[in-house]
Protein backbone atom coordinates (compact mmCIF):
# COMPACT_ATOMS: atom_id res chain seq x y z
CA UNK A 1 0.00 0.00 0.00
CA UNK A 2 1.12 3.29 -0.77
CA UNK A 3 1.24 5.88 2.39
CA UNK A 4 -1.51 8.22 2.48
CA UNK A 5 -0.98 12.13 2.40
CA UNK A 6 -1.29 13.09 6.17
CA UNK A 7 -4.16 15.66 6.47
CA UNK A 8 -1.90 18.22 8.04
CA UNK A 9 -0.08 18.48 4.43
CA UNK A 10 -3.32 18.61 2.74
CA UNK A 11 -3.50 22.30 1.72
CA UNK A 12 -5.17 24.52 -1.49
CA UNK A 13 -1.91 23.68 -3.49
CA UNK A 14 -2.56 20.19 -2.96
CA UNK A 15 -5.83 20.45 -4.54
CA UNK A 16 -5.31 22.64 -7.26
CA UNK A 17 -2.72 19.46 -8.00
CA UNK A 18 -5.03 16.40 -7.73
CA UNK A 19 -7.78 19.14 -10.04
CA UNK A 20 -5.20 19.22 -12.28
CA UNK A 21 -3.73 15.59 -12.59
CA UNK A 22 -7.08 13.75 -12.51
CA UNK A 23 -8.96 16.43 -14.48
CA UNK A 24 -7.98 19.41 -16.24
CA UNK A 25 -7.76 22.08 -13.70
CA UNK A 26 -10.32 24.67 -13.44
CA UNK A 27 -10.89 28.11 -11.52
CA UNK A 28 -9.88 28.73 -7.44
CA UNK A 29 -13.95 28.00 -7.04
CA UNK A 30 -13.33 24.25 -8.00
CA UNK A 31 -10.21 24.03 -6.10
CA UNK A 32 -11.28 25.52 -3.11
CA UNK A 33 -14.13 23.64 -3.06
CA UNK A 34 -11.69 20.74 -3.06
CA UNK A 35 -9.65 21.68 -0.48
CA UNK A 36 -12.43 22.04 1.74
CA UNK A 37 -13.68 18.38 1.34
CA UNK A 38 -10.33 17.22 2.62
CA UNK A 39 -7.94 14.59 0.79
CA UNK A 40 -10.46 11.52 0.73
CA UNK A 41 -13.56 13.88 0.49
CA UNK A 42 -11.87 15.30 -2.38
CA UNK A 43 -10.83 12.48 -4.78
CA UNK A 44 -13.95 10.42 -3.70
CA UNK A 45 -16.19 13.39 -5.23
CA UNK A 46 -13.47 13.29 -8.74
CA UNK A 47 -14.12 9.54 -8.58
CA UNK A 48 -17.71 9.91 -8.49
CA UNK A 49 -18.58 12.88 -10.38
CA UNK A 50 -21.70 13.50 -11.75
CA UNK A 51 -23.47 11.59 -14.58
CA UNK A 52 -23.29 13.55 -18.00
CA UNK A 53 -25.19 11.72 -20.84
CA UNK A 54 -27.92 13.60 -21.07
CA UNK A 55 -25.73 16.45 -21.21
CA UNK A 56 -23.70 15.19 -24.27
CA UNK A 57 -26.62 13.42 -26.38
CA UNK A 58 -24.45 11.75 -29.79
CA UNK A 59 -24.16 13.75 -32.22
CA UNK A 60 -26.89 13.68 -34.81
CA UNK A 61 -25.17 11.31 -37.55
CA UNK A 62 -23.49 8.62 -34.98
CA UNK A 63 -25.80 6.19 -36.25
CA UNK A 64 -24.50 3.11 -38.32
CA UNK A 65 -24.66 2.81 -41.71
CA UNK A 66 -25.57 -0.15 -44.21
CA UNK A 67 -22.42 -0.65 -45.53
CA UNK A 68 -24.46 -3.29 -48.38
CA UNK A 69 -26.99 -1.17 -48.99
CA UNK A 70 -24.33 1.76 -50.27
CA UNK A 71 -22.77 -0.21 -52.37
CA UNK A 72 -25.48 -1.04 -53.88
CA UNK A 73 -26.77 2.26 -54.77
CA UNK A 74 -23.42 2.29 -56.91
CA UNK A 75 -23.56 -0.50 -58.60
CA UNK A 76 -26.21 0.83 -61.47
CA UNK A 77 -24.49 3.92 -61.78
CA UNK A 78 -21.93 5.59 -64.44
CA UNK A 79 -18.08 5.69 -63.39
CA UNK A 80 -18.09 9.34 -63.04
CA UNK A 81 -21.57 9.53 -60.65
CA UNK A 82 -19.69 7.04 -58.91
CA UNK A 83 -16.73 8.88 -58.41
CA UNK A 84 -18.60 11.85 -57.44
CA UNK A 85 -21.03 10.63 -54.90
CA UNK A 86 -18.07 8.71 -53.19
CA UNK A 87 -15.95 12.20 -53.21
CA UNK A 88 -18.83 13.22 -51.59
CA UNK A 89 -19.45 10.89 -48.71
CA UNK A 90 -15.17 11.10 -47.96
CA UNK A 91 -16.42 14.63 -47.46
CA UNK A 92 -19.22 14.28 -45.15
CA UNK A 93 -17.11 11.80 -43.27
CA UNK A 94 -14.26 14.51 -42.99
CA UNK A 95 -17.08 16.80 -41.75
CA UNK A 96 -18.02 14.58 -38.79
CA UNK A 97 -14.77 13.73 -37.82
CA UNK A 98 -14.16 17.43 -37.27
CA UNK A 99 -17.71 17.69 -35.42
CA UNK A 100 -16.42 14.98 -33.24
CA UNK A 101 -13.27 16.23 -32.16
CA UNK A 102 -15.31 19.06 -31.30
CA UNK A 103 -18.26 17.21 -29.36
CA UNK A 104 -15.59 15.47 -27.22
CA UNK A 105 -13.74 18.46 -26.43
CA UNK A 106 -16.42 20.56 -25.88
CA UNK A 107 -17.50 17.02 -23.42
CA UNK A 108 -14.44 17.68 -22.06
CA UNK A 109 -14.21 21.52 -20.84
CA UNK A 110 -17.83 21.26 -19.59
CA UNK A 111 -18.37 17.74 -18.08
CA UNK A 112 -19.23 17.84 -14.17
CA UNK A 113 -17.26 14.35 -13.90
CA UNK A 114 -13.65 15.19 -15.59
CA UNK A 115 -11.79 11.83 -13.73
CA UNK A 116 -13.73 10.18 -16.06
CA UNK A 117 -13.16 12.28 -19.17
CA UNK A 118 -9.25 12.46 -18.54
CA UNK A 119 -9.18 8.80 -18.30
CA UNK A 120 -11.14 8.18 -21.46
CA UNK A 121 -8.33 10.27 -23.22
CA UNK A 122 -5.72 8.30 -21.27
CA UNK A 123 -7.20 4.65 -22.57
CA UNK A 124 -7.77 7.29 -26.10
CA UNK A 125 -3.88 6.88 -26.14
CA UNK A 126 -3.39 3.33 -24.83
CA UNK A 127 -6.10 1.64 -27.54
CA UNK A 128 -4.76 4.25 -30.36
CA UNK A 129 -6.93 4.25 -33.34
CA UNK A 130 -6.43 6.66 -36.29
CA UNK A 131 -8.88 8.02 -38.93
CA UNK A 132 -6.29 8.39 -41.19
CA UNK A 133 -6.55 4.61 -41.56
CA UNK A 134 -10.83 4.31 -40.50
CA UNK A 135 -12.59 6.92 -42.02
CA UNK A 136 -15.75 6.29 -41.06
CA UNK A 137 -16.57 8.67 -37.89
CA UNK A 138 -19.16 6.60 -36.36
CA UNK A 139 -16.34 3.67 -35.21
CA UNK A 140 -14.48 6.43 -33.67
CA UNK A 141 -17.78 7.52 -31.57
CA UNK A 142 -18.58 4.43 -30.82
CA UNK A 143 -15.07 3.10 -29.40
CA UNK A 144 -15.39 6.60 -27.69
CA UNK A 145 -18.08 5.74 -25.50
CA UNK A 146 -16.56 2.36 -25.36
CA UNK A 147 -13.92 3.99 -23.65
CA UNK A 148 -16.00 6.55 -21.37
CA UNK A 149 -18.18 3.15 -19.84
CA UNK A 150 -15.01 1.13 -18.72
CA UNK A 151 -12.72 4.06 -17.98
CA UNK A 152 -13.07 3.40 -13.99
CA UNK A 153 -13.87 -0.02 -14.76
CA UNK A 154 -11.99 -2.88 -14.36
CA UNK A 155 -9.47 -3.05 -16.60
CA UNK A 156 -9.96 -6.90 -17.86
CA UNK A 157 -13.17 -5.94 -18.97
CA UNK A 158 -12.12 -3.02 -20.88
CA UNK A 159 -9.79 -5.27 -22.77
CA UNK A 160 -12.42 -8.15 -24.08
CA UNK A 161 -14.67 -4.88 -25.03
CA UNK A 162 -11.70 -3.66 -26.84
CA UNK A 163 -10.95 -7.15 -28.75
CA UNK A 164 -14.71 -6.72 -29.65
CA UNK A 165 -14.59 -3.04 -30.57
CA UNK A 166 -15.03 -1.94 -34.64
CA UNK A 167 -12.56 0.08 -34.75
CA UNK A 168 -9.45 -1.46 -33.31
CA UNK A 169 -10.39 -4.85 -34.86
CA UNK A 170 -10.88 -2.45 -38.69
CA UNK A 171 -7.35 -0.88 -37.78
CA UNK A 172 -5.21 -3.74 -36.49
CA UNK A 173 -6.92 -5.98 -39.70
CA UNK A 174 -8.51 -8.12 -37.10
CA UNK A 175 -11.29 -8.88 -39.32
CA UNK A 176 -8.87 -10.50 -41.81
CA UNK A 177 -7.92 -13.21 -39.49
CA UNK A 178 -9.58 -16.23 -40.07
CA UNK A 179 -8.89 -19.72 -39.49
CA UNK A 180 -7.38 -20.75 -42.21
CA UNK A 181 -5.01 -17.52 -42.21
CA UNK A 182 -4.53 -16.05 -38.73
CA UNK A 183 -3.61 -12.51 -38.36
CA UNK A 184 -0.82 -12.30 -36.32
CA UNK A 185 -0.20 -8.31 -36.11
CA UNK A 186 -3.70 -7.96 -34.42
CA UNK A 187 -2.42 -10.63 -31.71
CA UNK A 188 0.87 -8.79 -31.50
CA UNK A 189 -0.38 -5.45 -30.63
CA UNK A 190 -2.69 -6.49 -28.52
CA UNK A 191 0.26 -8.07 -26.39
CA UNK A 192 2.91 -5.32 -26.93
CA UNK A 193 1.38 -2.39 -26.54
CA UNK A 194 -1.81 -3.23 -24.64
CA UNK A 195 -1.31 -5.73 -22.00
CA UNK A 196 2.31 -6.91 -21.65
CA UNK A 197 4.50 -4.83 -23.37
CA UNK A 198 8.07 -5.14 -25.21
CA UNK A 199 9.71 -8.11 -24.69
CA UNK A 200 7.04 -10.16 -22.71
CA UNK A 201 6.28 -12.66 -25.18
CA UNK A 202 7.44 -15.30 -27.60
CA UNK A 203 7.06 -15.28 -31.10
CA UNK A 204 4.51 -18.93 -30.74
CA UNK A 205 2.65 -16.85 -28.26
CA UNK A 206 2.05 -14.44 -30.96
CA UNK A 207 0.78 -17.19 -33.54
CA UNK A 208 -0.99 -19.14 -30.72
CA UNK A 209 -3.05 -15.86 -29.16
CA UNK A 210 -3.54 -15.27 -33.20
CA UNK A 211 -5.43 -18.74 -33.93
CA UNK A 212 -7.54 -17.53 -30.72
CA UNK A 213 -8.18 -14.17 -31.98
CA UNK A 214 -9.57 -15.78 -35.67
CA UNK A 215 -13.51 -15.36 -36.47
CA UNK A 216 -14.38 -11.74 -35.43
CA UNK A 217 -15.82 -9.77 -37.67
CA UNK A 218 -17.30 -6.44 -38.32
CA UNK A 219 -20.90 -6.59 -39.62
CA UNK A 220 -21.46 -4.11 -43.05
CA UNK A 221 -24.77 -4.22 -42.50
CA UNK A 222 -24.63 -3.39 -38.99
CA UNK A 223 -21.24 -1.88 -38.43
CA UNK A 224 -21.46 -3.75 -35.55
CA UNK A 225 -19.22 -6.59 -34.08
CA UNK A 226 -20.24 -10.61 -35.14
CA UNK A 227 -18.42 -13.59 -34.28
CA UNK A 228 -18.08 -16.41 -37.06
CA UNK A 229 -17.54 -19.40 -35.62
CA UNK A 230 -16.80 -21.10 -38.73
CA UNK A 231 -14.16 -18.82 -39.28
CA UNK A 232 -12.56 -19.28 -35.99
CA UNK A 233 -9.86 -21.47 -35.06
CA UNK A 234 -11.24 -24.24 -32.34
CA UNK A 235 -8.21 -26.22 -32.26
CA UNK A 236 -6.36 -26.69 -28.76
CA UNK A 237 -4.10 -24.37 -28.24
CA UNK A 238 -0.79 -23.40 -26.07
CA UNK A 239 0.06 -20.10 -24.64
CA UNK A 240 2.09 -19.21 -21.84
CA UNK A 241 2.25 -22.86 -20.23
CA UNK A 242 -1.86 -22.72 -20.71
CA UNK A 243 -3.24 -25.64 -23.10
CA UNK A 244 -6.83 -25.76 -24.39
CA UNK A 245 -9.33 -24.45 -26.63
CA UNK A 246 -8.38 -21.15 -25.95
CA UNK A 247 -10.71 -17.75 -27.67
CA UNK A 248 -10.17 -14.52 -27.64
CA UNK A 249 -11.59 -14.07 -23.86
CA UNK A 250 -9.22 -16.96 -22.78
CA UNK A 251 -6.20 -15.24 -23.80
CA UNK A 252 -7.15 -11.72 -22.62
CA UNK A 253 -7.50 -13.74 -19.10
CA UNK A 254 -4.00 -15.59 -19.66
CA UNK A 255 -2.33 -12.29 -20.69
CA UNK A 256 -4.10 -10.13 -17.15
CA UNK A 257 -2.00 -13.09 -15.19
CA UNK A 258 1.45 -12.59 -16.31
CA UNK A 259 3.78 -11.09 -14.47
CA UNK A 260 4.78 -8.05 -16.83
CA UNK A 261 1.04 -6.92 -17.06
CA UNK A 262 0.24 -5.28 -14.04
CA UNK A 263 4.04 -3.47 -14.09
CA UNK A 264 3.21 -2.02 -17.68
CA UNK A 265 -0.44 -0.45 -16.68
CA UNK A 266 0.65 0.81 -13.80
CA UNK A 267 3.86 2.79 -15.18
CA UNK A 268 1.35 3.96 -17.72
CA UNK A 269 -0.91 5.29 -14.79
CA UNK A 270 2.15 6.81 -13.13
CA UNK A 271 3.76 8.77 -16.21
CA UNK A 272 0.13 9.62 -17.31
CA UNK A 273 -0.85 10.89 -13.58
CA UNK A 274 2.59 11.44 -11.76
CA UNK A 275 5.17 12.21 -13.95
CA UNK A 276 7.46 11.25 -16.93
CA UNK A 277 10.11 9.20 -15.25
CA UNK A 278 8.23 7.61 -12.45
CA UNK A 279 10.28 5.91 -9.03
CA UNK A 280 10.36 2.21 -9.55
CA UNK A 281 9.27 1.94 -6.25
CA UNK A 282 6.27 3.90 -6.54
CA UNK A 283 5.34 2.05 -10.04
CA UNK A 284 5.62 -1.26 -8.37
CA UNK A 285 3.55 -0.68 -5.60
CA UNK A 286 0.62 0.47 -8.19
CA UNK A 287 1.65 -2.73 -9.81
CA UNK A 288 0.64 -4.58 -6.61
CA UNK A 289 -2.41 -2.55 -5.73
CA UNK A 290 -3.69 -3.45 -9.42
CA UNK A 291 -3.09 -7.36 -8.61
CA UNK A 292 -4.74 -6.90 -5.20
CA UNK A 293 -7.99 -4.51 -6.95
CA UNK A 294 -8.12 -7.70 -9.41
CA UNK A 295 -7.24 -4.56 -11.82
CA UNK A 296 -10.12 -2.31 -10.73
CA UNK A 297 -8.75 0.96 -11.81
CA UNK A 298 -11.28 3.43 -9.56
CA UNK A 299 -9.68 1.56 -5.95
CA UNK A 300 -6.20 1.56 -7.82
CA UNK A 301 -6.63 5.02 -8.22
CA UNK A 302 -8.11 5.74 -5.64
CA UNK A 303 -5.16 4.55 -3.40
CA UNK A 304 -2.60 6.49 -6.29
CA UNK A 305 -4.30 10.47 -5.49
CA UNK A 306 -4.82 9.89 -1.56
CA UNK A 307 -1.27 8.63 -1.44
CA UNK A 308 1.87 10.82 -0.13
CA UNK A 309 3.69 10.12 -3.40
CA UNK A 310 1.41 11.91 -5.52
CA UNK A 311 1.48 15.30 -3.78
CA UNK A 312 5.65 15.43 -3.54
CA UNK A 313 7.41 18.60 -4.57
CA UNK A 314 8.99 17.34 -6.96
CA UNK A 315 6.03 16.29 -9.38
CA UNK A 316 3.68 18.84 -8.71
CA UNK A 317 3.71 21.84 -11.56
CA UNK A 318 6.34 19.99 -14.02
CA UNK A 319 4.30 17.80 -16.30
CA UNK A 320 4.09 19.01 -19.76
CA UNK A 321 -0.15 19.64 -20.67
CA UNK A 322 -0.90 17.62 -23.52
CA UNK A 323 -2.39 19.95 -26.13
CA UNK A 324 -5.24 18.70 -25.19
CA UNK A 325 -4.86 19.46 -21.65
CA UNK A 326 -3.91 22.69 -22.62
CA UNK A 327 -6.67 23.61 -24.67
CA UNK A 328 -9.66 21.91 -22.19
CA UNK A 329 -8.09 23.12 -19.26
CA UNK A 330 -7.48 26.62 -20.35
CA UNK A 331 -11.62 26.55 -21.11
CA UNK A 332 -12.42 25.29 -17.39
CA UNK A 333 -10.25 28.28 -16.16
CA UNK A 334 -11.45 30.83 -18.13
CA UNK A 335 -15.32 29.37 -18.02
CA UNK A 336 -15.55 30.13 -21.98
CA UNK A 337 -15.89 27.51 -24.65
CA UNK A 338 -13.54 25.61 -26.91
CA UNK A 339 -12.10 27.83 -30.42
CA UNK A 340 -14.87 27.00 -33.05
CA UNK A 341 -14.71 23.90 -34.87
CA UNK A 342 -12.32 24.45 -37.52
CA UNK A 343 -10.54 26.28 -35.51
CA UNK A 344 -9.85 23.79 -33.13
CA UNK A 345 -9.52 20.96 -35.43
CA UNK A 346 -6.59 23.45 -36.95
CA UNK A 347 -5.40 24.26 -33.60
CA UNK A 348 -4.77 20.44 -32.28
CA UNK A 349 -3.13 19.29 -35.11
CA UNK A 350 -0.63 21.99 -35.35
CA UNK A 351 0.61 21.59 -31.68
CA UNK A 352 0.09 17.90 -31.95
CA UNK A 353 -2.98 15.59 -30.22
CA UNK A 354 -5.64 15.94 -32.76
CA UNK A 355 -7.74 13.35 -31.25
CA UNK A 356 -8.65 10.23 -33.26
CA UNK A 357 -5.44 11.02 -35.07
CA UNK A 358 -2.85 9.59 -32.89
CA UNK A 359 0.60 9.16 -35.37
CA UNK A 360 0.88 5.42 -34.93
CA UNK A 361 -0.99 2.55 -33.04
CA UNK A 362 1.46 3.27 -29.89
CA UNK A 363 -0.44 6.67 -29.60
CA UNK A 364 1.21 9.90 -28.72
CA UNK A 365 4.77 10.04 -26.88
CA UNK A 366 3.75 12.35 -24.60
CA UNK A 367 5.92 14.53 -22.52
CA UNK A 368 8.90 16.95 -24.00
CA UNK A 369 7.22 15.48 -27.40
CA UNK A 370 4.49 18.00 -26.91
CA UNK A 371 6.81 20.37 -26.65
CA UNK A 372 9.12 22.11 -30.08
CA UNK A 373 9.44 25.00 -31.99
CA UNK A 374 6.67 24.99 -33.76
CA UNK A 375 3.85 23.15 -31.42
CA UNK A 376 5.48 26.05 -28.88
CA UNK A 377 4.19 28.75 -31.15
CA UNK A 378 0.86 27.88 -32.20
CA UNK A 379 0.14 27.67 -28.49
CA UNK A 380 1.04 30.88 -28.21
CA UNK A 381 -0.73 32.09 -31.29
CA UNK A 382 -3.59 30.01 -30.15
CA UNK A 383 -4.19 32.39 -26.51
CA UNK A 384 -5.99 34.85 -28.29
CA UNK A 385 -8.67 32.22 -29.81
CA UNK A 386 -8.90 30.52 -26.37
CA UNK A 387 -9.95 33.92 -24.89
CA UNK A 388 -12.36 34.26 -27.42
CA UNK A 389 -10.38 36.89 -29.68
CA UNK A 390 -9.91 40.01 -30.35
CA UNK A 391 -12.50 41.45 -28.06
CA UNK A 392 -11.11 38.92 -25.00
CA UNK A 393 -14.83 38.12 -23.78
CA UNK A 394 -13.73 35.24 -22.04
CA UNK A 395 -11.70 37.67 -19.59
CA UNK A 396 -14.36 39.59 -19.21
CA UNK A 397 -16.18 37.70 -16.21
CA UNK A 398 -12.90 37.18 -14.62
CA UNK A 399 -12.00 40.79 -14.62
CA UNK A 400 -14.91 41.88 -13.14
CA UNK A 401 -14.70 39.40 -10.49
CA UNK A 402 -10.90 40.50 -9.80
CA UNK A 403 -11.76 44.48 -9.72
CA UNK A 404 -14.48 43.67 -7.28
CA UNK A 405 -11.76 42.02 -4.64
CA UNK A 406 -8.80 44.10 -5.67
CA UNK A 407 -10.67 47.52 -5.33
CA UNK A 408 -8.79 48.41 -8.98
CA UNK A 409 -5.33 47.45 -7.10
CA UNK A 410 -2.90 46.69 -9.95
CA UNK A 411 -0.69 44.66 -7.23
CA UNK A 412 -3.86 42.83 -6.06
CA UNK A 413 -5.35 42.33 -9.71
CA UNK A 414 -1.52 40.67 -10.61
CA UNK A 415 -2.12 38.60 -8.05
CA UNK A 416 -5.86 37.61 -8.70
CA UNK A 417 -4.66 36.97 -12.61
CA UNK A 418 -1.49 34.67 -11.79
CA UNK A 419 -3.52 32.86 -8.50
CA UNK A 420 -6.45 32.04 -11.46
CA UNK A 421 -4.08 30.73 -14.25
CA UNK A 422 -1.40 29.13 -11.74
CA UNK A 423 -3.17 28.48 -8.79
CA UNK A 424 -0.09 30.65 -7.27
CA UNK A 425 -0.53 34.84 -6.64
CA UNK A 426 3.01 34.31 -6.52
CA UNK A 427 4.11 32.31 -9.60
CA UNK A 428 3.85 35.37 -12.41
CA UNK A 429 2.84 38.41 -10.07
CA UNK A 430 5.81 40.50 -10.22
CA UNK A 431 5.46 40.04 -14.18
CA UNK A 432 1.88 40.58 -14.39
CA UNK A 433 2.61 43.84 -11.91
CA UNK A 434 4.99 45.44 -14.18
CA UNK A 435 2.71 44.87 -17.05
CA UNK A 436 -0.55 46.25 -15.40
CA UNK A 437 1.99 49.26 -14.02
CA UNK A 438 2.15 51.25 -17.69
CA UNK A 439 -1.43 50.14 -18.84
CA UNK A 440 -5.18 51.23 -17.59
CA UNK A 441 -6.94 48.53 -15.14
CA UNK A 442 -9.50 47.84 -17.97
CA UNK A 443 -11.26 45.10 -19.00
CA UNK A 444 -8.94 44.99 -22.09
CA UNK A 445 -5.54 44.99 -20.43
CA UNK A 446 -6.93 41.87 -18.01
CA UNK A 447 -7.27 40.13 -21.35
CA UNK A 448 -4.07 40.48 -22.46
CA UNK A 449 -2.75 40.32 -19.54
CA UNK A 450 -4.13 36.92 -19.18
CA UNK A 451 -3.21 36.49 -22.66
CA UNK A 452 0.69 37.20 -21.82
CA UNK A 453 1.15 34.76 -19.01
CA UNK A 454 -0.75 31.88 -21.16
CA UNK A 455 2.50 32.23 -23.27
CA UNK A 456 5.10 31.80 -20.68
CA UNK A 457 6.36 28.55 -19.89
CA UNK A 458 5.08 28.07 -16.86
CA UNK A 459 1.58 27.84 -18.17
CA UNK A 460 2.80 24.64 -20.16
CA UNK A 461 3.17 22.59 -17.14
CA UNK A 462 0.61 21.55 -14.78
């Protein structure tokens, strides 16, 4: 068991931290509010949250289509109607897929349960699947919520929903394995970059989990997962010392039982949570806690944000935001929503996590990766657009609320603007002093004010 964080140590910084780690930050109401609930009170409300569906409702066209019944319309037609009304879907596709990265965003900045949001983009980077590779949008919405309903979950469980999920088995050519010809980079991935990780496996455990893996399909009718048994391998089967007529489920339960599993999810936890070079020590003892949850992740974590470990100095207010932690948690702050669609769709790919676009089936790097010449500048370009342009509405609200505490003190509204963007009066007042010092206290200067210290480093890290 980890040590818990002793309630004398428990302070506002400490919340603003676990607000920022297991969600994506937000003003000094939320953190206060936090603080105030204690360290249990507080991460048992982030683990519960509030439900949000009827919030969210699916976007209008995440419905599936009759893949058969398309084709069909084809068929009778001349090659260049063809062409055209198949440029034409690509389009409508490319449409939603922009909608969606907007819908979950947008989920994202306004949700009343963000544990649950940040860990659906954590598993978003762990079960990496690309558009660039399945274009229709409606596999991407649907592993989405996939995602969302086991992201507390228990991990196991997440897995066999994964190994039945569209998408993943349309982008690691699971559907191509049959039993006749099993698809062995579908078994691979699953092993290295899901479960065990590098090195954890033989190459007749890859073959053997691939027989297993044979006869699961993806409906066109449906677009809707359909096992074939007469497509699937029933033959006995070895992997790892385990003989049998192993499926799919058998080996997921095989793979949750070797010894490298619960070691690989947990340093995943701890860079994703903690920081980029987790202790060892600290990632083995989340190992264990996994093995003794039976790889419930809400106890697991749980355990992880009550623990002493998590609130050290040295993690707290180092770990690079992911662009999209940058971009969601900038909205919470300010209270103002997401750039506009294209805009943001623009935005995330040019400073690098466009979601549903991850580079490769290993997902994003992470860490100094987010951070280069160029993904450095359109964040700063981007502070404007977050504070909802030119005319700075966003900052608006905030300035009011700051000239009605401050009594128009520049000093005190320095302090109000760096306390609100770094949970610190301290961390950017004397710069945010000297720049209020040679311009009017006016609703304007707040905005770029606020707009400045978005563009120093410090606001990169959380």
């Amino acid at each position: 068991m980890l040590p818990p964080l002793p309630p004398s140590l428990w302070d506002r910084a400490c919340a603003a931290h676990l607000l920022n780690r297991a969600g994506f930050g937000g003003p000094p109401a939320e953190w206060e509010a936090l603080w105030e609930l204690g360290p249990q009170g507080a991460v048992e409300m982030l683990l519960r949250g509030v439900e949000d569906t009827a919030q969210f409702p699916r976007p209008a066209w995440a419905e599936p289509e009759d893949e058969v019944a398309w084709r069909a319309t084809l068929k009778p037609l001349d090659e260049e109607t063809r062409q055209a009304r198949q440029q034409e879907r690509r389009k409508r596709h490319e449409r939603e897929l922009r909608e969606l990265v907007a819908w979950w965003v947008g989920r994202m900045a306004r949700t009343p349960h963000p544990l649950r949001e940040k860990m659906t983009l954590f598993w978003h980077g762990h079960f990496a699947t690309s558009a660039n590779k399945v274009r229709q949008p409606y596999y991407h919405w649907l592993q989405n919520e996939t995602l969302r309903h086991h992201a507390l979950g228990n991990f196991g469980e997440l897995a066999r929903a994964i190994l039945r999920d569209p998408a993943m088995l349309l982008y690691l050519d699971g559907t191509r394995s049959r039993r006749n010809r099993p698809n062995e980079n579908f078994a691979r991935e699953v092993m290295e970059l899901f479960i065990l990780g590098i090195g954890h496996y033989s190459e007749r455990d890859v073959r053997e989990a691939a027989r297993a893996f044979t006869g699961y399909k993806v409906s066109p009718s449906t677009q809707a997962y359909e096992f074939l048994p007469k497509q699937h391998d029933d033959g006995v089967k070895q992997l790892f010392g385990k003989r049998g007529r192993l499926d799919g489920d058998a080996v997921i339960e095989i793979l949750l039982g070797r010894p490298s599993c619960a070691p690989f999810l947990a340093r995943k936890l701890c860079v994703f949570f903690v920081c980029e070079e987790p202790p060892p020590a600290l990632v083995a003892t989340v190992a264990q806690e996994l093995v003794r949850q039976r790889f419930e992740l809400a106890p697991t974590l749980r355990t992880l944000f009550c623990s002493r470990a998590f609130y050290e100095p040295a993690v707290r207010g180092n770990q690079i935001k992911s662009p999209v932690q940058w971009v969601v948690g900038t909205a919470r702050l300010l209270q103002a929503p997401p750039p506009g669609e294209a805009r943001l769709f623009s935005l995330l790919r040019q400073t690098g996590q466009l979601p549903f676009h991850p580079p490769s089936v290993k997902g994003w790097d992470g860490g100094r990766s987010w951070i280069t010449t160029s993904t450095l500048l359109a964040r700063y370009n981007a502070a404007p657009a977050l504070l909802g342009g030119k005319g700075l509405p966003a900052a608006s609200p905030l300035f009011a609320e700051a000239q009605a505490t401050s009594g128009g003190d520049l000093m005190t509204l320095g302090e109000a603007a760096s306390r609100h963007l770094f949970q610190n009066a301290d961390a950017a007042c004397e710069a945010a002093a000297t720049y209020l010092a040679h311009h009017p206290a006016t609703a304007a200067t707040w905005g770029r004010l606020l707009q400045l210290l978005m563009s120093t480093p410090q606001y990169q890290l959380a």
